[in-house]
C-alpha atoms as a PDB file:
ATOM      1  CA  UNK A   1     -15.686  17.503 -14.088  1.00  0.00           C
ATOM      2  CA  UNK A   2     -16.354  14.046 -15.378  1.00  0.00           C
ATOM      3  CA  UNK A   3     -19.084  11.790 -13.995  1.00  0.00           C
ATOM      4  CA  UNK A   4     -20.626   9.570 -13.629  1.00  0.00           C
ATOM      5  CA  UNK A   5     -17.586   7.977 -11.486  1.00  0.00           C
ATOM      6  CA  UNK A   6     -17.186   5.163 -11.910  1.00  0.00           C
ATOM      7  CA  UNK A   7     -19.523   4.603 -15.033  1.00  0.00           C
ATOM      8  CA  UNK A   8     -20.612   1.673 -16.512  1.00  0.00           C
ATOM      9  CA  UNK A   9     -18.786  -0.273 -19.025  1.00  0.00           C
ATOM     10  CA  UNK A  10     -20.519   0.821 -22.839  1.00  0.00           C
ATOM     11  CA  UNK A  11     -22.196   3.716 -21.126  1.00  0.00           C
ATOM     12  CA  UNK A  12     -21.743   7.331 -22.070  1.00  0.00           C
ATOM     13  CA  UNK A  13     -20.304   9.377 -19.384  1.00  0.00           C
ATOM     14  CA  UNK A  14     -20.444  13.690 -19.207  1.00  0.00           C
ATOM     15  CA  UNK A  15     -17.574  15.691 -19.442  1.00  0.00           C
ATOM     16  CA  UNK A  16     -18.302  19.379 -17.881  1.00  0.00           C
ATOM     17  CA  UNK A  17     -15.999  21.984 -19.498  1.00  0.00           C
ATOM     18  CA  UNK A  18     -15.991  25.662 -18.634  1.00  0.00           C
ATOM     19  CA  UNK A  19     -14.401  27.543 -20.994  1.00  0.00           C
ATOM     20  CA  UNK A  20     -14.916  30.697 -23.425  1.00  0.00           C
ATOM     21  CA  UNK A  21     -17.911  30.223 -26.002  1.00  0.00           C
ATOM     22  CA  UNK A  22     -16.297  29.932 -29.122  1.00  0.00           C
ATOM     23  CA  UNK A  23     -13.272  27.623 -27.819  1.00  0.00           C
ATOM     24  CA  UNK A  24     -11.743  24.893 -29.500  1.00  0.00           C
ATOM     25  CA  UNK A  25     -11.058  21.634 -26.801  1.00  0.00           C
ATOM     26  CA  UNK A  26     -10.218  18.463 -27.610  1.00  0.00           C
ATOM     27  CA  UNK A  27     -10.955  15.673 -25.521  1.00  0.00           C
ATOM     28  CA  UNK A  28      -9.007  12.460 -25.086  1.00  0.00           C
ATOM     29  CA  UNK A  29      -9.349   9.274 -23.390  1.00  0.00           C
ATOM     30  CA  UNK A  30      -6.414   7.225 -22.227  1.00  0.00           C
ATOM     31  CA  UNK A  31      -5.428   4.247 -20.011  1.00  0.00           C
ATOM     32  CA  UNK A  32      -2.841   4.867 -17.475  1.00  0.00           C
ATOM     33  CA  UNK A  33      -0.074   3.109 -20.135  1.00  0.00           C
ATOM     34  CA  UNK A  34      -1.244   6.065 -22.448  1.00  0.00           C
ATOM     35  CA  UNK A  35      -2.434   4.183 -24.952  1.00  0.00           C
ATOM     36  CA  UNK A  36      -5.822   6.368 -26.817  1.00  0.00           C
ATOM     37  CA  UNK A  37      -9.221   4.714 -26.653  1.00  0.00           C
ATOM     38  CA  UNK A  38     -11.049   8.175 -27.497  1.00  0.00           C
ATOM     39  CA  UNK A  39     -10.893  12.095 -29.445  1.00  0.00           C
ATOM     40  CA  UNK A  40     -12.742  14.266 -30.363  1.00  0.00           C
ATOM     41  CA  UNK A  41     -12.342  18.290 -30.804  1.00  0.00           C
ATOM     42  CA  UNK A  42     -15.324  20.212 -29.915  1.00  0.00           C
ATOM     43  CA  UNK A  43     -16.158  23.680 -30.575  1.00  0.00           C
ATOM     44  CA  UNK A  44     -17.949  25.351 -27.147  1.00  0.00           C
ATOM     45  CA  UNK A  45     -21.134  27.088 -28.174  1.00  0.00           C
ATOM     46  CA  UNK A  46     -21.631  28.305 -24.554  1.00  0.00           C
ATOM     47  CA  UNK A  47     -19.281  29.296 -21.710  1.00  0.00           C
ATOM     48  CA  UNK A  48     -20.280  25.789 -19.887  1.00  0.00           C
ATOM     49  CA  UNK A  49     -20.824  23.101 -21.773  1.00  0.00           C
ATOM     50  CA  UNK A  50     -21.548  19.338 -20.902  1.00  0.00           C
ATOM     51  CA  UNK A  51     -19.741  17.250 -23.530  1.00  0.00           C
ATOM     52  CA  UNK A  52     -20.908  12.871 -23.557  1.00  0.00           C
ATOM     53  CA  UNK A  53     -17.824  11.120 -24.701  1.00  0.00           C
ATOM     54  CA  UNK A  54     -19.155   7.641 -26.202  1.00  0.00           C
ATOM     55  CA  UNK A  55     -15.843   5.088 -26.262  1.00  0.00           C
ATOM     56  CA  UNK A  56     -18.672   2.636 -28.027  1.00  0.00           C
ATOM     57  CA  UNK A  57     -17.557  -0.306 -25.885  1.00  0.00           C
ATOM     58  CA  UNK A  58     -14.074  -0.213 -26.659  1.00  0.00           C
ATOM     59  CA  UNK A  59     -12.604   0.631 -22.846  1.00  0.00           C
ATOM     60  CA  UNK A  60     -12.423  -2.148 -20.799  1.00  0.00           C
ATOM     61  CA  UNK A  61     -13.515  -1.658 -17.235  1.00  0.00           C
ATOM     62  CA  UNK A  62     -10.479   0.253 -15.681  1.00  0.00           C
ATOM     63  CA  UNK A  63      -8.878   3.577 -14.268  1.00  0.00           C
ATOM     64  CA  UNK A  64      -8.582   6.073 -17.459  1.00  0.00           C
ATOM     65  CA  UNK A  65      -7.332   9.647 -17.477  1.00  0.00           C
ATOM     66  CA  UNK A  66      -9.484  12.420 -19.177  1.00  0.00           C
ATOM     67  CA  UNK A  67      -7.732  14.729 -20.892  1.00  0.00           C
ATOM     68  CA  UNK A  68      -8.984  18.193 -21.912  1.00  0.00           C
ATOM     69  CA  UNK A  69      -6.677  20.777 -23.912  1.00  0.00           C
ATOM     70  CA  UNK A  70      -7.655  24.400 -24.662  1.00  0.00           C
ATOM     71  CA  UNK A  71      -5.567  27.447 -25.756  1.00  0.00           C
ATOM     72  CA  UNK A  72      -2.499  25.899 -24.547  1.00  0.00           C
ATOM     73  CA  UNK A  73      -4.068  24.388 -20.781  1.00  0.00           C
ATOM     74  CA  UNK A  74      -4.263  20.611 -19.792  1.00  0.00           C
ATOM     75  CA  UNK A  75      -7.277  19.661 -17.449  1.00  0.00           C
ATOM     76  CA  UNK A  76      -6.722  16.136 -16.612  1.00  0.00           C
ATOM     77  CA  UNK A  77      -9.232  14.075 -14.227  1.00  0.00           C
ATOM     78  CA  UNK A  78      -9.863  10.401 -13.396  1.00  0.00           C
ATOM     79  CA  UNK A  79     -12.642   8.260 -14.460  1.00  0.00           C
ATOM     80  CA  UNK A  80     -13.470   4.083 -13.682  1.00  0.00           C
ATOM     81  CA  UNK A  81     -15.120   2.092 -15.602  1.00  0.00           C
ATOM     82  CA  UNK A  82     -16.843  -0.787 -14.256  1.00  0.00           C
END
């Protein structure tokens, strides 16, 4: 899950992953043209874990595409920024 949607232009927004403790994900932010505003690889210390990806003002208010990739699966989900 990612929210909040939409979220505000320079805010933080929460990225909900639920996964196996120990799990390596990495997390990337693109525009629909696929060019990469954000990544990051984090290391789950619990079986759910809420993740705030920071893009530090650098996406322009939009429709972006979430990307999370773990132990070969894709979870991909919306998010506008306004």
């Amino acid at each position: 899950a990612v929210y909040p949607n939409p979220s505000a232009k320079g805010e933080p927004f929460n990225v909900s992953i639920t996964a196996n403790a120990g799990d390596e994900v990495l997390i990337v932010v693109r525009d629909l043209l696929g060019r990469e505003f954000y990544s990051k690889v984090v290391i789950l210390s619990n079986d759910k874990e809420v993740i705030a990806v920071d893009p530090s003002g650098s996406i322009a208010a939009g429709v972006y595409i979430v990307v999370a990739t773990s132990n070969h699966n894709i979870y991909e989900k919306k998010i506008v920024i306004k």
